[in-house]
C-alpha atoms as a PDB file:
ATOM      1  CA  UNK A   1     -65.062 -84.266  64.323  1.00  0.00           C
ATOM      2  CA  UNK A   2     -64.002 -87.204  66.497  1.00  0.00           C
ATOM      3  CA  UNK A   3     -61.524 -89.600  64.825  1.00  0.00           C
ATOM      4  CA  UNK A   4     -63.051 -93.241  64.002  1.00  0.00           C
ATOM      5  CA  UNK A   5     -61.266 -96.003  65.741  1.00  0.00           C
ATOM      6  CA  UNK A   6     -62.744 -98.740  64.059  1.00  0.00           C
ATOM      7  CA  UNK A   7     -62.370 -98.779  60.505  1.00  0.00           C
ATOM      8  CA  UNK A   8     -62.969-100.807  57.124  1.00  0.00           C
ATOM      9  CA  UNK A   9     -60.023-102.041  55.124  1.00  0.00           C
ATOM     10  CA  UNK A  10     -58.616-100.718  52.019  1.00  0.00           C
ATOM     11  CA  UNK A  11     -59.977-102.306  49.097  1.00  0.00           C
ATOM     12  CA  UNK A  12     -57.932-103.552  46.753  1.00  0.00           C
ATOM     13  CA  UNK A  13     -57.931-100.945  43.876  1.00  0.00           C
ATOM     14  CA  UNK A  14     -56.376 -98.858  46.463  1.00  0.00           C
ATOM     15  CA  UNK A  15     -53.858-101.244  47.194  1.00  0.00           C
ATOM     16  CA  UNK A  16     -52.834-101.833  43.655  1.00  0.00           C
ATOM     17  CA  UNK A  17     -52.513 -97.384  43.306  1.00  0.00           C
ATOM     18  CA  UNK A  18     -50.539 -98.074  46.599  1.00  0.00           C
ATOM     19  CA  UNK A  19     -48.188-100.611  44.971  1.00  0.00           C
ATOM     20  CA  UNK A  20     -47.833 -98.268  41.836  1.00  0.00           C
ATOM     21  CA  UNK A  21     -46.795 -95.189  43.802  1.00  0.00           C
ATOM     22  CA  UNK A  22     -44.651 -96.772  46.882  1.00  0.00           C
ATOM     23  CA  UNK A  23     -41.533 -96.859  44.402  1.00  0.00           C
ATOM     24  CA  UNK A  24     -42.320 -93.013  42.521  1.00  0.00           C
ATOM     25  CA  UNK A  25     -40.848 -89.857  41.704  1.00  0.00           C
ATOM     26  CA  UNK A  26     -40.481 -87.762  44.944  1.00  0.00           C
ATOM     27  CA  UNK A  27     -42.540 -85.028  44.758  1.00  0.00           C
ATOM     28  CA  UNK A  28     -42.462 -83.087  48.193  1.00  0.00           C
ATOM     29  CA  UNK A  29     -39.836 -83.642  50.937  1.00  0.00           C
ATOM     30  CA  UNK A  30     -40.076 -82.842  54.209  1.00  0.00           C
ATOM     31  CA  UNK A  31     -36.749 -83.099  55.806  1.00  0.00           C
ATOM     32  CA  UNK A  32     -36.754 -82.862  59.945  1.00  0.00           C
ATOM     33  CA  UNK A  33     -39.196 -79.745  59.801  1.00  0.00           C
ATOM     34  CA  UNK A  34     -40.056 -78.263  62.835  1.00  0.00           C
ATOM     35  CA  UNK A  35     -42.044 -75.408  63.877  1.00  0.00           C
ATOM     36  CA  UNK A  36     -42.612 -73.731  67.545  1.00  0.00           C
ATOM     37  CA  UNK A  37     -45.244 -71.304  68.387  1.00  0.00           C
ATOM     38  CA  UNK A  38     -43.176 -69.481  71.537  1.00  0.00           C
ATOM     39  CA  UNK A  39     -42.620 -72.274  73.789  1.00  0.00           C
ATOM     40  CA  UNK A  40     -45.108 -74.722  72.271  1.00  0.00           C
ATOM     41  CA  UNK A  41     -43.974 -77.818  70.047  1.00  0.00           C
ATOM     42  CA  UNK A  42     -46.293 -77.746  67.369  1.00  0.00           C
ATOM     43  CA  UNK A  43     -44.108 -79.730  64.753  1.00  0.00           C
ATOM     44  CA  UNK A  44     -40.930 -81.458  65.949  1.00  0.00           C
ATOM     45  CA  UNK A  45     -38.532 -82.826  63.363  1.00  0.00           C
ATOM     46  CA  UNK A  46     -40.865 -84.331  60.913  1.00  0.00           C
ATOM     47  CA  UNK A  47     -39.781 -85.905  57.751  1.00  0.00           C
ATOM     48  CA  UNK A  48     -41.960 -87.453  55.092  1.00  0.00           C
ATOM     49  CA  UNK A  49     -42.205 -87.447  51.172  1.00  0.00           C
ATOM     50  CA  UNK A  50     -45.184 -86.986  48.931  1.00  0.00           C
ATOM     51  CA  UNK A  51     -44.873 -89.590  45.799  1.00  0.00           C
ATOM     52  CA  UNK A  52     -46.242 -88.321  42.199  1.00  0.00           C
ATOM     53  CA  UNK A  53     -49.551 -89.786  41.806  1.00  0.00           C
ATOM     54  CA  UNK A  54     -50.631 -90.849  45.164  1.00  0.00           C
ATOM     55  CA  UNK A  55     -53.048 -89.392  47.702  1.00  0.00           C
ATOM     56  CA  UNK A  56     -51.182 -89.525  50.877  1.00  0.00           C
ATOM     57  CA  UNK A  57     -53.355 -89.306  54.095  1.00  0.00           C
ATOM     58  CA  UNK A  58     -51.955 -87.463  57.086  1.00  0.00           C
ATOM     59  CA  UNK A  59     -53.863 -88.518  60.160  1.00  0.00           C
ATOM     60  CA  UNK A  60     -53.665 -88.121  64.018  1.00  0.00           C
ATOM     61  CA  UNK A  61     -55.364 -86.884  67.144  1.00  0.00           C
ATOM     62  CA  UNK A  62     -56.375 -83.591  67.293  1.00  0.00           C
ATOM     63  CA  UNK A  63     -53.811 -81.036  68.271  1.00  0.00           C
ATOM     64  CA  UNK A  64     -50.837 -82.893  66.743  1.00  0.00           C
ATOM     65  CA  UNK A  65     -49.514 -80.275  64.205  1.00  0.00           C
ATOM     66  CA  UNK A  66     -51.367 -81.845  60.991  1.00  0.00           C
ATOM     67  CA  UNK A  67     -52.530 -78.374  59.833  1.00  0.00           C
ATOM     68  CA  UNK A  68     -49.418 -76.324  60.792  1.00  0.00           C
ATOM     69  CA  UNK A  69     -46.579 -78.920  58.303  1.00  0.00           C
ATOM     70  CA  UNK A  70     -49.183 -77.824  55.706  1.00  0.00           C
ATOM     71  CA  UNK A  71     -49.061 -74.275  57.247  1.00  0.00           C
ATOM     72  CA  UNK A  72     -45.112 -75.074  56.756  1.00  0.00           C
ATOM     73  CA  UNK A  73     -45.696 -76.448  53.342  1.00  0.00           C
ATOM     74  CA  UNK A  74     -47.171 -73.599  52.237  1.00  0.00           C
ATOM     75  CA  UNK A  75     -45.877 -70.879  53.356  1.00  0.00           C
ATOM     76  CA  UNK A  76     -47.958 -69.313  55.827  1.00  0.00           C
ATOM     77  CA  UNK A  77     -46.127 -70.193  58.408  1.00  0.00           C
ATOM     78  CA  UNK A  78     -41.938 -70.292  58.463  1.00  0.00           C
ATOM     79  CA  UNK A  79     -40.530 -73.186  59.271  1.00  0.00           C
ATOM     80  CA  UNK A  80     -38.223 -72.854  62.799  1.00  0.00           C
ATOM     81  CA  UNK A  81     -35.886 -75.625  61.360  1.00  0.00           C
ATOM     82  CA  UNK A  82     -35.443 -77.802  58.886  1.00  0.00           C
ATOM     83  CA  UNK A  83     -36.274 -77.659  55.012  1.00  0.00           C
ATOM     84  CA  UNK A  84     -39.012 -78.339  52.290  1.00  0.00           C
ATOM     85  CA  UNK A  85     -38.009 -79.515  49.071  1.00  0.00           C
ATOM     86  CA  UNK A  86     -40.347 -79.309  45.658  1.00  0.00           C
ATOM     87  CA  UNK A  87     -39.440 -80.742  42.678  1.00  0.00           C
ATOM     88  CA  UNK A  88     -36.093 -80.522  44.390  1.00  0.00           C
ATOM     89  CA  UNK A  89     -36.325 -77.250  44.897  1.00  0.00           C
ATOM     90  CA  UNK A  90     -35.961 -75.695  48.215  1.00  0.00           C
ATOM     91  CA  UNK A  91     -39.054 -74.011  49.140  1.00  0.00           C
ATOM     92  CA  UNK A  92     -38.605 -73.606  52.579  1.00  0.00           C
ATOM     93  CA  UNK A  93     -38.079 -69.446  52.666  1.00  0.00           C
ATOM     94  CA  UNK A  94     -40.459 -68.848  50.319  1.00  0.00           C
ATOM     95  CA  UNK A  95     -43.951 -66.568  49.931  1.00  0.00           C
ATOM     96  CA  UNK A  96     -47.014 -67.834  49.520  1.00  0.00           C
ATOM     97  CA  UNK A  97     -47.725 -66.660  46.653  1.00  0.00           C
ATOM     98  CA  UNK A  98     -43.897 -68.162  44.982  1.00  0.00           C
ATOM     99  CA  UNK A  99     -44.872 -71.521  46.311  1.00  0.00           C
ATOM    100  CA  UNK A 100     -48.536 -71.113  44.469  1.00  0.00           C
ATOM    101  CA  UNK A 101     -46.443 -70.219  41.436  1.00  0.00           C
ATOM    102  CA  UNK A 102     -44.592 -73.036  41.772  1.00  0.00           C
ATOM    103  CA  UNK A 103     -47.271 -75.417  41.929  1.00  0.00           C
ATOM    104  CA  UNK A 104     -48.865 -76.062  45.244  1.00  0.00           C
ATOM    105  CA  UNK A 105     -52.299 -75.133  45.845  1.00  0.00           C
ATOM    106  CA  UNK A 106     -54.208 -75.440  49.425  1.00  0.00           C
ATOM    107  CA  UNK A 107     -57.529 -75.995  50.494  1.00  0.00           C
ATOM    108  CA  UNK A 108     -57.941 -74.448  53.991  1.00  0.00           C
ATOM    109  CA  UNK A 109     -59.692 -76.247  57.228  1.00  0.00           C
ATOM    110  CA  UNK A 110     -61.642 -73.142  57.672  1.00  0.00           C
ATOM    111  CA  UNK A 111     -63.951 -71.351  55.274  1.00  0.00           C
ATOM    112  CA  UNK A 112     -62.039 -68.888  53.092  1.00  0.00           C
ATOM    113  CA  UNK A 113     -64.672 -67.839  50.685  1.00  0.00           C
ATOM    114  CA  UNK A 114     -66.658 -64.904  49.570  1.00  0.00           C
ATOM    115  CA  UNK A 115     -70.393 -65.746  51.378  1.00  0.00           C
ATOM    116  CA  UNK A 116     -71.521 -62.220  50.072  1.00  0.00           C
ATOM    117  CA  UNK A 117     -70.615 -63.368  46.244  1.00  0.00           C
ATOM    118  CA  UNK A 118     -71.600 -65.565  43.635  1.00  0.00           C
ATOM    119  CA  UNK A 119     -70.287 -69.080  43.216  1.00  0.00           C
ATOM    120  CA  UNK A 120     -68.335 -68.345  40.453  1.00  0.00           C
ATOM    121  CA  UNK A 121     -66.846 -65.113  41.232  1.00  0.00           C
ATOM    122  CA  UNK A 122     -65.063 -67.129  44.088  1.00  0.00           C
ATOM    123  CA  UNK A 123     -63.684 -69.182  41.730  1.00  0.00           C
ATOM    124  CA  UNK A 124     -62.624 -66.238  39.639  1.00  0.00           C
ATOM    125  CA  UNK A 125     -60.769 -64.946  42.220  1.00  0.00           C
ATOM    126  CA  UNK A 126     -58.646 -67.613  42.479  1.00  0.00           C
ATOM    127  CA  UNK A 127     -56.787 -66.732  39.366  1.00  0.00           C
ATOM    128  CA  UNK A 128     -55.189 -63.482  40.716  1.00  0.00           C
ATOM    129  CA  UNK A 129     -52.057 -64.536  40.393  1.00  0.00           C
ATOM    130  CA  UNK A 130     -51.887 -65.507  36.774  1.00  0.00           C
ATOM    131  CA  UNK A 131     -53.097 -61.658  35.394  1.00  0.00           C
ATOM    132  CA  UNK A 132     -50.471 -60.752  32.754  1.00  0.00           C
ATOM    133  CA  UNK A 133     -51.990 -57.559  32.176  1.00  0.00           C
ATOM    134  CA  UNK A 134     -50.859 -54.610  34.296  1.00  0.00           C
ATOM    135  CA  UNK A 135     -53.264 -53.431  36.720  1.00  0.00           C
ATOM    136  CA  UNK A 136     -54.035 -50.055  35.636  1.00  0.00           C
ATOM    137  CA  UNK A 137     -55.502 -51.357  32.390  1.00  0.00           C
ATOM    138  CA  UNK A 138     -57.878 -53.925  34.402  1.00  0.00           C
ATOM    139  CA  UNK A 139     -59.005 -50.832  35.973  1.00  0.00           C
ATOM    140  CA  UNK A 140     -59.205 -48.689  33.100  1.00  0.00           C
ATOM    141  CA  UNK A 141     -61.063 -52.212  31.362  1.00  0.00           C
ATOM    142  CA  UNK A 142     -58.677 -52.183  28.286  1.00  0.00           C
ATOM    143  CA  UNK A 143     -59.651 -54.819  25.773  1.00  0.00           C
ATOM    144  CA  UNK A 144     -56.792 -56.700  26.893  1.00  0.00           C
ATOM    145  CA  UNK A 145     -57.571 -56.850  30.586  1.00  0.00           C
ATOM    146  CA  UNK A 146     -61.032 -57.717  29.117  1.00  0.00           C
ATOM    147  CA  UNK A 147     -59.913 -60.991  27.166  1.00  0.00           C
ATOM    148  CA  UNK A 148     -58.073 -61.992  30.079  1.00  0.00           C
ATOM    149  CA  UNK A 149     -60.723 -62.305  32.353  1.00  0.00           C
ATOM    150  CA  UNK A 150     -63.509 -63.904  29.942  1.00  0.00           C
ATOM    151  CA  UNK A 151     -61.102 -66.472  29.865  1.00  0.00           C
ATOM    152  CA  UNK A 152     -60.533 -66.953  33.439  1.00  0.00           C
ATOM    153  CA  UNK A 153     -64.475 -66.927  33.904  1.00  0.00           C
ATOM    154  CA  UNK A 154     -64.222 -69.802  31.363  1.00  0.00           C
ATOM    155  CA  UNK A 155     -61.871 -71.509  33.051  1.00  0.00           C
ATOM    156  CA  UNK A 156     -63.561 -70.842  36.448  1.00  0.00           C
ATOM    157  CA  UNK A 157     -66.729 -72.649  35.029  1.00  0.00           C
ATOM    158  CA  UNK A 158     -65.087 -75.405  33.462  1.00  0.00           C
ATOM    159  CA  UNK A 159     -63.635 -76.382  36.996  1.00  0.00           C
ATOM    160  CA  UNK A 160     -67.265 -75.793  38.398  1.00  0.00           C
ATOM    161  CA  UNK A 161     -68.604 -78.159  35.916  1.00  0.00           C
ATOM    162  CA  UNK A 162     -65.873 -80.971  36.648  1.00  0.00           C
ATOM    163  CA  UNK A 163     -66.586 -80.382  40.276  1.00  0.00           C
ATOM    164  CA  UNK A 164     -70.622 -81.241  39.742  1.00  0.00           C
ATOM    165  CA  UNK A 165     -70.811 -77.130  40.956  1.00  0.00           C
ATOM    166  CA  UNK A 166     -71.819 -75.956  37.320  1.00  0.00           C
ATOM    167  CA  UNK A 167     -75.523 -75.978  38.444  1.00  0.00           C
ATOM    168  CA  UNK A 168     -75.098 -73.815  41.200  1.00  0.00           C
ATOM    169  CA  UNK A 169     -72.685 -71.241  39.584  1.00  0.00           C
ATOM    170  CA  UNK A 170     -74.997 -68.109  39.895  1.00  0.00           C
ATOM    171  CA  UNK A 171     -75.771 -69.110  43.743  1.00  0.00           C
ATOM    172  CA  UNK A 172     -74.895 -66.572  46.763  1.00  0.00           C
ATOM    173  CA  UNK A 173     -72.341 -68.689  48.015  1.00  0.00           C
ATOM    174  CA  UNK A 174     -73.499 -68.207  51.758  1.00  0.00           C
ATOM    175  CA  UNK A 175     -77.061 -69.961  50.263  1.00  0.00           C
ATOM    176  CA  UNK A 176     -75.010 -73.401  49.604  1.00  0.00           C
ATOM    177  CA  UNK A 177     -75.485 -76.836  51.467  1.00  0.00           C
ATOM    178  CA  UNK A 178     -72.206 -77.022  54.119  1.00  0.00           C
ATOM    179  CA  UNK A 179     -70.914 -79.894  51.307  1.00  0.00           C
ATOM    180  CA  UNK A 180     -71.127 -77.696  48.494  1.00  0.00           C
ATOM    181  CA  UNK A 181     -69.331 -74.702  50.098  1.00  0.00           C
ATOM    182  CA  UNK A 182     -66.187 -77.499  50.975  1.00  0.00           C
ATOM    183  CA  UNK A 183     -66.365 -78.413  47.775  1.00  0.00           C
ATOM    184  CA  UNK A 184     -66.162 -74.801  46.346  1.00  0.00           C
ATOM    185  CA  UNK A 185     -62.634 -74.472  48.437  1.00  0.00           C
ATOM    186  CA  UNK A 186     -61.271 -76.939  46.796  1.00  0.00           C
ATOM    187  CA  UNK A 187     -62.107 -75.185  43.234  1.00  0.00           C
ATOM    188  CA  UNK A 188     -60.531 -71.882  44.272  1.00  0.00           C
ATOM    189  CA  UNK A 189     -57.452 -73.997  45.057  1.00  0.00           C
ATOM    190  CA  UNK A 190     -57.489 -75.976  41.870  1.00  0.00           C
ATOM    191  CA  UNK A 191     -57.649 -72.356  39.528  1.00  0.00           C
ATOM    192  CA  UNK A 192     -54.222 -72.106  39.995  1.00  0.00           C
ATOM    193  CA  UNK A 193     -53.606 -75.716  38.006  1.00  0.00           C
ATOM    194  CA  UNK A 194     -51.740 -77.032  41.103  1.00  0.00           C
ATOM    195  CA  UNK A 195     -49.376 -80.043  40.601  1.00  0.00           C
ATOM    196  CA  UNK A 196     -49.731 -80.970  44.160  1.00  0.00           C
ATOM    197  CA  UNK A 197     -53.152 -80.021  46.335  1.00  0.00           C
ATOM    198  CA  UNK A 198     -53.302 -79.689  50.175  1.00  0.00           C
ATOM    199  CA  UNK A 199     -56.658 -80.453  51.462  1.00  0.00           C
ATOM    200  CA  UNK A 200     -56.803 -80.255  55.394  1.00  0.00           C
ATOM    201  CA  UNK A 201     -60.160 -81.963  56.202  1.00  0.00           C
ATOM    202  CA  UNK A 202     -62.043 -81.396  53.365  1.00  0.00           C
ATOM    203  CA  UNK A 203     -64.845 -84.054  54.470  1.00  0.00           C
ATOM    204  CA  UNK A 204     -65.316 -82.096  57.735  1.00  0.00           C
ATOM    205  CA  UNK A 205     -69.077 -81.756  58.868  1.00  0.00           C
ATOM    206  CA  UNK A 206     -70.651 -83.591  56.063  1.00  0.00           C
ATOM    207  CA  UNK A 207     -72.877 -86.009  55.508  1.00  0.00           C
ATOM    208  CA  UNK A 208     -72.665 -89.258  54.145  1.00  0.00           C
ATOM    209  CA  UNK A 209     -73.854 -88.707  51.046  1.00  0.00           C
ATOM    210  CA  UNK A 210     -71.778 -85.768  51.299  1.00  0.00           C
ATOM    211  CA  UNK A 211     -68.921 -87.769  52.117  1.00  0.00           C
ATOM    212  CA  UNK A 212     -69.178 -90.261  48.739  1.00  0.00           C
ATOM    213  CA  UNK A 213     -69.455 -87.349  46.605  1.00  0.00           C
ATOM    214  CA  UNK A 214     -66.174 -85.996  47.930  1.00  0.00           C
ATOM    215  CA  UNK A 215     -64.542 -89.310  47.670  1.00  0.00           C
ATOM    216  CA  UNK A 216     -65.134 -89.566  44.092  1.00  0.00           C
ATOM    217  CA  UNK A 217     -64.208 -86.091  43.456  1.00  0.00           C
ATOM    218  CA  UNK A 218     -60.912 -86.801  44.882  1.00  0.00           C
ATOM    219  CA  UNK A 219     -60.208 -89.507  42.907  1.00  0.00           C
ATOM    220  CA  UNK A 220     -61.314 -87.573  40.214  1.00  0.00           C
ATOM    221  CA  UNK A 221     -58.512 -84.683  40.599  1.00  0.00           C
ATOM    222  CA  UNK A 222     -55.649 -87.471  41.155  1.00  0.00           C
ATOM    223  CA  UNK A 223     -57.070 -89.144  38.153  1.00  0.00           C
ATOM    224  CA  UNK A 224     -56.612 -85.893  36.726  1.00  0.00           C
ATOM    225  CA  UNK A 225     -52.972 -86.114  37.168  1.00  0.00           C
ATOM    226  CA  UNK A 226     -53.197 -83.995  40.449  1.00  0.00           C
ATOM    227  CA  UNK A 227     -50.782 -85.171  43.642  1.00  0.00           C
ATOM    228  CA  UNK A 228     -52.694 -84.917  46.792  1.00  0.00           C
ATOM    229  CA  UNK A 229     -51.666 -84.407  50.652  1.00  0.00           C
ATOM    230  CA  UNK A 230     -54.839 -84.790  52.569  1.00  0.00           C
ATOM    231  CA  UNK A 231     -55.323 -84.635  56.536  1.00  0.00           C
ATOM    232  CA  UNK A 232     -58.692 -86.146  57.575  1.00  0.00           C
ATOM    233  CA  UNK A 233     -60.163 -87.438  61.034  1.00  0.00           C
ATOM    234  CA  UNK A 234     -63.117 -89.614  58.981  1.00  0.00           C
ATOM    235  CA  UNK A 235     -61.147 -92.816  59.041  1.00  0.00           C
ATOM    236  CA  UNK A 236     -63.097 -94.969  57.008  1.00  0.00           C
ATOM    237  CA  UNK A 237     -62.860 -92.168  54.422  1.00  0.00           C
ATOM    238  CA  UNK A 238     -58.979 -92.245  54.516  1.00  0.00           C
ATOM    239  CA  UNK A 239     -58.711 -96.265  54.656  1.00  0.00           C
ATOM    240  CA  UNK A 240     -60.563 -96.130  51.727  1.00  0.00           C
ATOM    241  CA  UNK A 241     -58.794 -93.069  49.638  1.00  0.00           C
ATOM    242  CA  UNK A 242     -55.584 -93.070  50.569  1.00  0.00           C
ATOM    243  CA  UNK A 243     -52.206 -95.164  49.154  1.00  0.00           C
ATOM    244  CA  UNK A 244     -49.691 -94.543  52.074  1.00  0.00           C
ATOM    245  CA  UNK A 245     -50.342 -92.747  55.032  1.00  0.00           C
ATOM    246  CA  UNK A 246     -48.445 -90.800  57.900  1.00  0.00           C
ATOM    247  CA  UNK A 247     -49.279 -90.880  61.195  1.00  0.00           C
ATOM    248  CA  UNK A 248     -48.863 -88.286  63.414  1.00  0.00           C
ATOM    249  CA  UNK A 249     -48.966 -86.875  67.056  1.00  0.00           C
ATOM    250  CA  UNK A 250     -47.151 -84.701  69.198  1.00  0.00           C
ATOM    251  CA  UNK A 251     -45.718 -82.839  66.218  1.00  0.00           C
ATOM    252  CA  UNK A 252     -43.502 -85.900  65.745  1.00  0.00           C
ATOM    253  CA  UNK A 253     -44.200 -88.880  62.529  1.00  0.00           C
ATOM    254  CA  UNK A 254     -45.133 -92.071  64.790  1.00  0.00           C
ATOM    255  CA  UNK A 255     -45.881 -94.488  62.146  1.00  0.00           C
ATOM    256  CA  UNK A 256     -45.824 -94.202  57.871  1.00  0.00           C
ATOM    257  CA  UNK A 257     -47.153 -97.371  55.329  1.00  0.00           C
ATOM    258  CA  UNK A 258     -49.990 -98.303  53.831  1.00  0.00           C
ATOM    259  CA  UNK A 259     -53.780 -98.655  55.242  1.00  0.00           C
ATOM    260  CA  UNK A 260     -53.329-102.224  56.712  1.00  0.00           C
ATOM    261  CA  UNK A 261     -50.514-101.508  58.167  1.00  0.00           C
ATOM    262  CA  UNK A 262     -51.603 -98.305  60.028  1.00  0.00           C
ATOM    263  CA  UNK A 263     -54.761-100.317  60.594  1.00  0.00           C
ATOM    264  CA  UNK A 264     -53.037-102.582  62.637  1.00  0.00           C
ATOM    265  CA  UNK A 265     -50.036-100.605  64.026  1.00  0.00           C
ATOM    266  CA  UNK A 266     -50.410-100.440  68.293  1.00  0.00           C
ATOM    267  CA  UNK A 267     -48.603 -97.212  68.555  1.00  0.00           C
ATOM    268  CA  UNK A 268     -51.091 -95.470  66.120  1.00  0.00           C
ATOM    269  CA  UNK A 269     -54.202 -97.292  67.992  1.00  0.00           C
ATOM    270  CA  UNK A 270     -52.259 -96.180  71.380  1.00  0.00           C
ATOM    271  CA  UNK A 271     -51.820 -92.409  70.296  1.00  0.00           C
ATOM    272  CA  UNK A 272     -55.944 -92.473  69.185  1.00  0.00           C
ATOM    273  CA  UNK A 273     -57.364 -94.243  72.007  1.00  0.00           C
ATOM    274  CA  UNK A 274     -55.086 -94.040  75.004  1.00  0.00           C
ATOM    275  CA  UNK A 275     -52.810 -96.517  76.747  1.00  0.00           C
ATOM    276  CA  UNK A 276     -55.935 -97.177  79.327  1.00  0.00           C
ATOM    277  CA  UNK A 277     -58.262 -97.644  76.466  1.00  0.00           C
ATOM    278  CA  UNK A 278     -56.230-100.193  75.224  1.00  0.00           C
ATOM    279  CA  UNK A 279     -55.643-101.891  78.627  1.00  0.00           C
ATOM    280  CA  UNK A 280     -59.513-101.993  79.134  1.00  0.00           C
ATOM    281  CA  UNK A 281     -59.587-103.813  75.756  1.00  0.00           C
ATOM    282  CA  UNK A 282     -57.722-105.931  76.618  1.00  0.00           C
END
């Protein structure tokens, strides 16, 4: 999906969520992360913080390392210098699977789901990691291992429900709309009760319609009291969602502040349409 280069301004409840979170509690902190792929730059000492609260929009041209800081974030892919803080925590040596414990749930770019499976027993899935119950006794289906996952069917379809997927629980997941499956992603990532959620272009290929019903749900989980990183190429999307928002390209942070700013910012304008775009313009 192209980036939009013309875009329509954030309104003002936006503004006001802006106002509320540009002074907050520090959630995430990126601290001059970098991260090369052999002799390719795909991240070069990029800093930025994540506020409690807010939905902060990472944007840029394709190719500028948007995906691989959340990569970083995450901890799929080690960082080669620099350090991520959560909570004040360093996280930047961690597993995956620590940094899921410790509250940070992802939503991939790519499909990660089960097509051959039910809706819901994707969802179910996504509560591996909180099984207290040894593993031979799931296998063995001990009473105990039993209890444990009624609930976390419960919980899956209380999260399908919130997520207007209740309907649709019993589905072949291959058999849903494009929109649906996106949406599904996200509810794998939110089993895990994240604190903060990584969505990389969770509005990717839909429709309009599509589009609205994924802007609402968003607002939804930071209503929720859900932080949320989000990258996204659908400008008028991000204009609208988003309370700050970082700008990158090259690997490297080329502008941060809120909507009107980045609205209006040359440099960002420069690195999405070109200096001879701009001249043409002119």
């Amino acid at each position: 999906m192209t980036a939009e280069t013309t875009t329509a301004p954030a309104g003002a409840a936006a503004a006001g969520a802006a106002a509320t979170t540009a002074a907050g509690e520090v959630l995430l902190r990126v601290e001059e992360v970098s991260k090369h792929f052999g002799g390719l730059v795909a991240v070069d000492h990029l800093s930025f913080e994540v506020r409690k609260g807010e939905i902060l929009g990472i944007i840029g041209p394709n190719g500028a390392g948007k995906s691989t800081i959340l990569g970083v974030i995450s901890g799929f892919y080690p960082a080669t210098a620099g350090k991520v803080f959560f909570q004040d925590k360093d996280i930047t040596k961690l597993k995956t699977h620590q940094i899921v414990a410790l509250g940070i749930g992802r939503q991939f770019q790519t499909s990660t789901l089960f097509m051959s499976l039910p809706v819901t027993d994707n969802v179910f899935y996504g509560f591996h990691l909180d099984y207290k119950t040894a593993i031979w006794k799931r296998l063995l289906r001990w009473p105990s291992a039993r209890r444990e996952e009624r609930e976390f069917r419960r919980r899956g379809e209380e999260i399908l429900d919130r997520m207007g997927l209740g309907a649709v629980k019993d589905e072949i997941t291959k058999n849903l709309p494009h929109g649906y499956q996106r949406i599904l992603g996200i509810c794998i990532a939110l089993a895990q009760e994240p604190t903060l959620l990584l969505l990389d272009e969770p509005m990717t290929g839909m429709n309009e319609t599509e589009i609205d019903t994924m802007l609402e749900l968003v607002r939804g989980i930071r209503d929720s009291g859900v932080t949320i990183a989000m990258i996204e190429h659908n400008m008028t999307a991000v204009m609208s969602l988003c309370d700050r928002i970082v700008v990158v390209d090259h690997g490297q942070k080329i502008a941060e502040g809120l909507p009107q700013q980045i609205q209006d910012n040359e440099q960002v304008i420069e690195a999405y349409l070109g200096k001879d775009e701009m001249l043409l313009d002119e």
